[in-house]
N, C-alpha and C. Protein backbone atom coordinates (compact mmCIF):
# COMPACT_ATOMS: atom_id res chain seq x y z
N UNK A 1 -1.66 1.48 8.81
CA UNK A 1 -1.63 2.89 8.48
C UNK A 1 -2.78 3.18 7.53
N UNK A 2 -3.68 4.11 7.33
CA UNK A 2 -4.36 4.74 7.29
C UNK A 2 -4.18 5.98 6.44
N UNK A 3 -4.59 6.48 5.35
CA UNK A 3 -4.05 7.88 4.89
C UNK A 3 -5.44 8.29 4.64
N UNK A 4 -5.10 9.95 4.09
CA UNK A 4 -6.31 11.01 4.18
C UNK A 4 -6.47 10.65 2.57
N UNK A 5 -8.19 10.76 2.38
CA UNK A 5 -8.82 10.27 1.07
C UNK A 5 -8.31 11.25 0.16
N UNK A 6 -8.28 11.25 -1.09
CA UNK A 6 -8.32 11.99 -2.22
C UNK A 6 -9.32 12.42 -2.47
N UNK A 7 -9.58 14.06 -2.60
CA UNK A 7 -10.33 14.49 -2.70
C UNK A 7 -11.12 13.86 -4.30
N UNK A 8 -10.20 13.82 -5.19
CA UNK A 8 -10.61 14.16 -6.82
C UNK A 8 -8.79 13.15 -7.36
N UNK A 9 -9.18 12.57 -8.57
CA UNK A 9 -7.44 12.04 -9.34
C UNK A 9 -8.62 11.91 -10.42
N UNK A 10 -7.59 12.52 -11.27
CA UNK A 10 -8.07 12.63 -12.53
C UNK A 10 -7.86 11.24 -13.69
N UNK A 11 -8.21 10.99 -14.89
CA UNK A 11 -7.81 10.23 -15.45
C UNK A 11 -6.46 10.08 -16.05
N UNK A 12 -5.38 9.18 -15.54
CA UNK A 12 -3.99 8.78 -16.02
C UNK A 12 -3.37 9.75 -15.25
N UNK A 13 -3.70 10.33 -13.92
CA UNK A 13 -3.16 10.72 -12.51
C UNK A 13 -2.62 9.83 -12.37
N UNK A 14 -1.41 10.09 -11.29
CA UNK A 14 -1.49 9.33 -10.00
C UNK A 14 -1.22 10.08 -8.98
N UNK A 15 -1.07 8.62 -7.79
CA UNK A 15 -1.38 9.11 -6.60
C UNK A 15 0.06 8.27 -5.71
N UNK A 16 1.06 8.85 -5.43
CA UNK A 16 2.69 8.24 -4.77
C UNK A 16 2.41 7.92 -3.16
N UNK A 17 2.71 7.06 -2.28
CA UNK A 17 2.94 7.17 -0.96
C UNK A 17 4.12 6.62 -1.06
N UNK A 18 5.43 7.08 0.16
CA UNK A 18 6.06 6.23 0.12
C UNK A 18 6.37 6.18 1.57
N UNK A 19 6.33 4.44 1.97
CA UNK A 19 6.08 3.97 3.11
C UNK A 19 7.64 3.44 3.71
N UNK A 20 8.32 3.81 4.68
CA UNK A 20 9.31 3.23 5.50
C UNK A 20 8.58 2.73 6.68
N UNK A 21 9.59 1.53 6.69
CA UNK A 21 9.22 0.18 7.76
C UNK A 21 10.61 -0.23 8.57
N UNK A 22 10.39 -0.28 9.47
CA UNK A 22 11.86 -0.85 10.06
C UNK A 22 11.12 -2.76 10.63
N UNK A 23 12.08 -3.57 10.61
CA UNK A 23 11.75 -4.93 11.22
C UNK A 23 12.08 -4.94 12.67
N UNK A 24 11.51 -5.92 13.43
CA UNK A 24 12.46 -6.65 14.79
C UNK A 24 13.11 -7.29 14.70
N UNK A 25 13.07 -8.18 13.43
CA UNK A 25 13.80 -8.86 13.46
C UNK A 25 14.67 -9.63 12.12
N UNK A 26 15.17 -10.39 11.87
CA UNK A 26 15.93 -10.91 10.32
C UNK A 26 15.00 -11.69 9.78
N UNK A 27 14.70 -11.86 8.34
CA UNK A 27 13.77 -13.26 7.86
C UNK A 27 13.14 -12.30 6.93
N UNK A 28 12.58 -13.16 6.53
CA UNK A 28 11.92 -13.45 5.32
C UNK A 28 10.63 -11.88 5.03
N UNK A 29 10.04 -11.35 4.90
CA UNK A 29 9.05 -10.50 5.65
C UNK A 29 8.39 -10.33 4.00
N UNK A 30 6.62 -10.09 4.31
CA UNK A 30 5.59 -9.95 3.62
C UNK A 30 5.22 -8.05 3.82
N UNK A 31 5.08 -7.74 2.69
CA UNK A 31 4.52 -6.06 3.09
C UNK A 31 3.13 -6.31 2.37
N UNK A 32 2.46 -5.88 3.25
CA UNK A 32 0.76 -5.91 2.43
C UNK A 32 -0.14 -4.72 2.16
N UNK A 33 -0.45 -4.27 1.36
CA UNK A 33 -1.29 -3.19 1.14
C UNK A 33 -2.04 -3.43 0.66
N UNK A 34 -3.44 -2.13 0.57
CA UNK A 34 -4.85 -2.79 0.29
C UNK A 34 -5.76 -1.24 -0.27
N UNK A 35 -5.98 -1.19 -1.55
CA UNK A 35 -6.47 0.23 -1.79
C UNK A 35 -7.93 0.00 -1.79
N UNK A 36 -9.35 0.60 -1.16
CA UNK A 36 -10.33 0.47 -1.27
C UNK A 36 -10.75 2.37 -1.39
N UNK A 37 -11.81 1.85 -2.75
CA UNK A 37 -12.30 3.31 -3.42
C UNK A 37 -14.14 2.65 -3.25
N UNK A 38 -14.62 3.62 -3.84
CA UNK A 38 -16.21 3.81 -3.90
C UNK A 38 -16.73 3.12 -5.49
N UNK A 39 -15.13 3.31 -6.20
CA UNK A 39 -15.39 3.04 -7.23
C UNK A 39 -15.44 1.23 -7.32
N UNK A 40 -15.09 0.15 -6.47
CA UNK A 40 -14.66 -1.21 -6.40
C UNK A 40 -15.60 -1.74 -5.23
N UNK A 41 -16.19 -2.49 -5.63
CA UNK A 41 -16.84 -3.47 -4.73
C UNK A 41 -15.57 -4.30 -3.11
N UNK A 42 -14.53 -5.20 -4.01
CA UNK A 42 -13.78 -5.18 -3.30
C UNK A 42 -12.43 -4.81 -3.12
N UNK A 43 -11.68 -4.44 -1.99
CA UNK A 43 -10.64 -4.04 -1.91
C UNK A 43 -9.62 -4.43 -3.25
N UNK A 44 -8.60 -3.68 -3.67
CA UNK A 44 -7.59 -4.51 -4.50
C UNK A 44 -6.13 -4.35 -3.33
N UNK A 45 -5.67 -5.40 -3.00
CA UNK A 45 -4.60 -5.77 -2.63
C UNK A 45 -3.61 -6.37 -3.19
N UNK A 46 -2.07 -6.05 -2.54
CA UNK A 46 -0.77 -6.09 -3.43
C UNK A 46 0.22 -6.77 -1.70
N UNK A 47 0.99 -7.73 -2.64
CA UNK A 47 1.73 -8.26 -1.54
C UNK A 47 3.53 -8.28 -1.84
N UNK A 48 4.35 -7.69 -1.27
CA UNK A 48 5.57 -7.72 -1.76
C UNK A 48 6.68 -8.37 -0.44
N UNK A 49 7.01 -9.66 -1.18
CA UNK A 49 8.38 -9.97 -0.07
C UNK A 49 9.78 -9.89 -0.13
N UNK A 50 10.37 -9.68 0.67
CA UNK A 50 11.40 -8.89 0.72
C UNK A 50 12.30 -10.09 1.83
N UNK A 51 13.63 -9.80 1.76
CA UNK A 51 14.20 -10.23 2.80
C UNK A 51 15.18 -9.19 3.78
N UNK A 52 14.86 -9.46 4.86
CA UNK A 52 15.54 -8.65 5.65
C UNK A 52 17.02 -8.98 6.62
N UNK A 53 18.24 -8.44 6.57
CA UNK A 53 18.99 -8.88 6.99
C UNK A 53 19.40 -8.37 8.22
């Protein structure tokens, strides 16, 4: 997924998405996200696991 840029965030803004996911299946599962700005050379990425029943 993909979202539309921010035009402008000011200093000590923020900025909320909130993402629903459904699984196929039961286990263990990794969610990965990845914010890339103009302001960062490279991406900063965040990894959260979860278990799914």
């Amino acid at each position: 997924m993909t979202t539309a840029e921010l035009p402008e965030l000011a200093p000590r803004e923020a900025a909320t998405w909130r993402v629903s996911v459904r699984t196929t299946a039961a286990g263990d599962m990794r969610f990965i996200t990845e914010l890339t700005c103009d302001q960062f050379a490279d991406p900063i990425g965040e990894t959260e696991a979860t278990q799914q029943y």
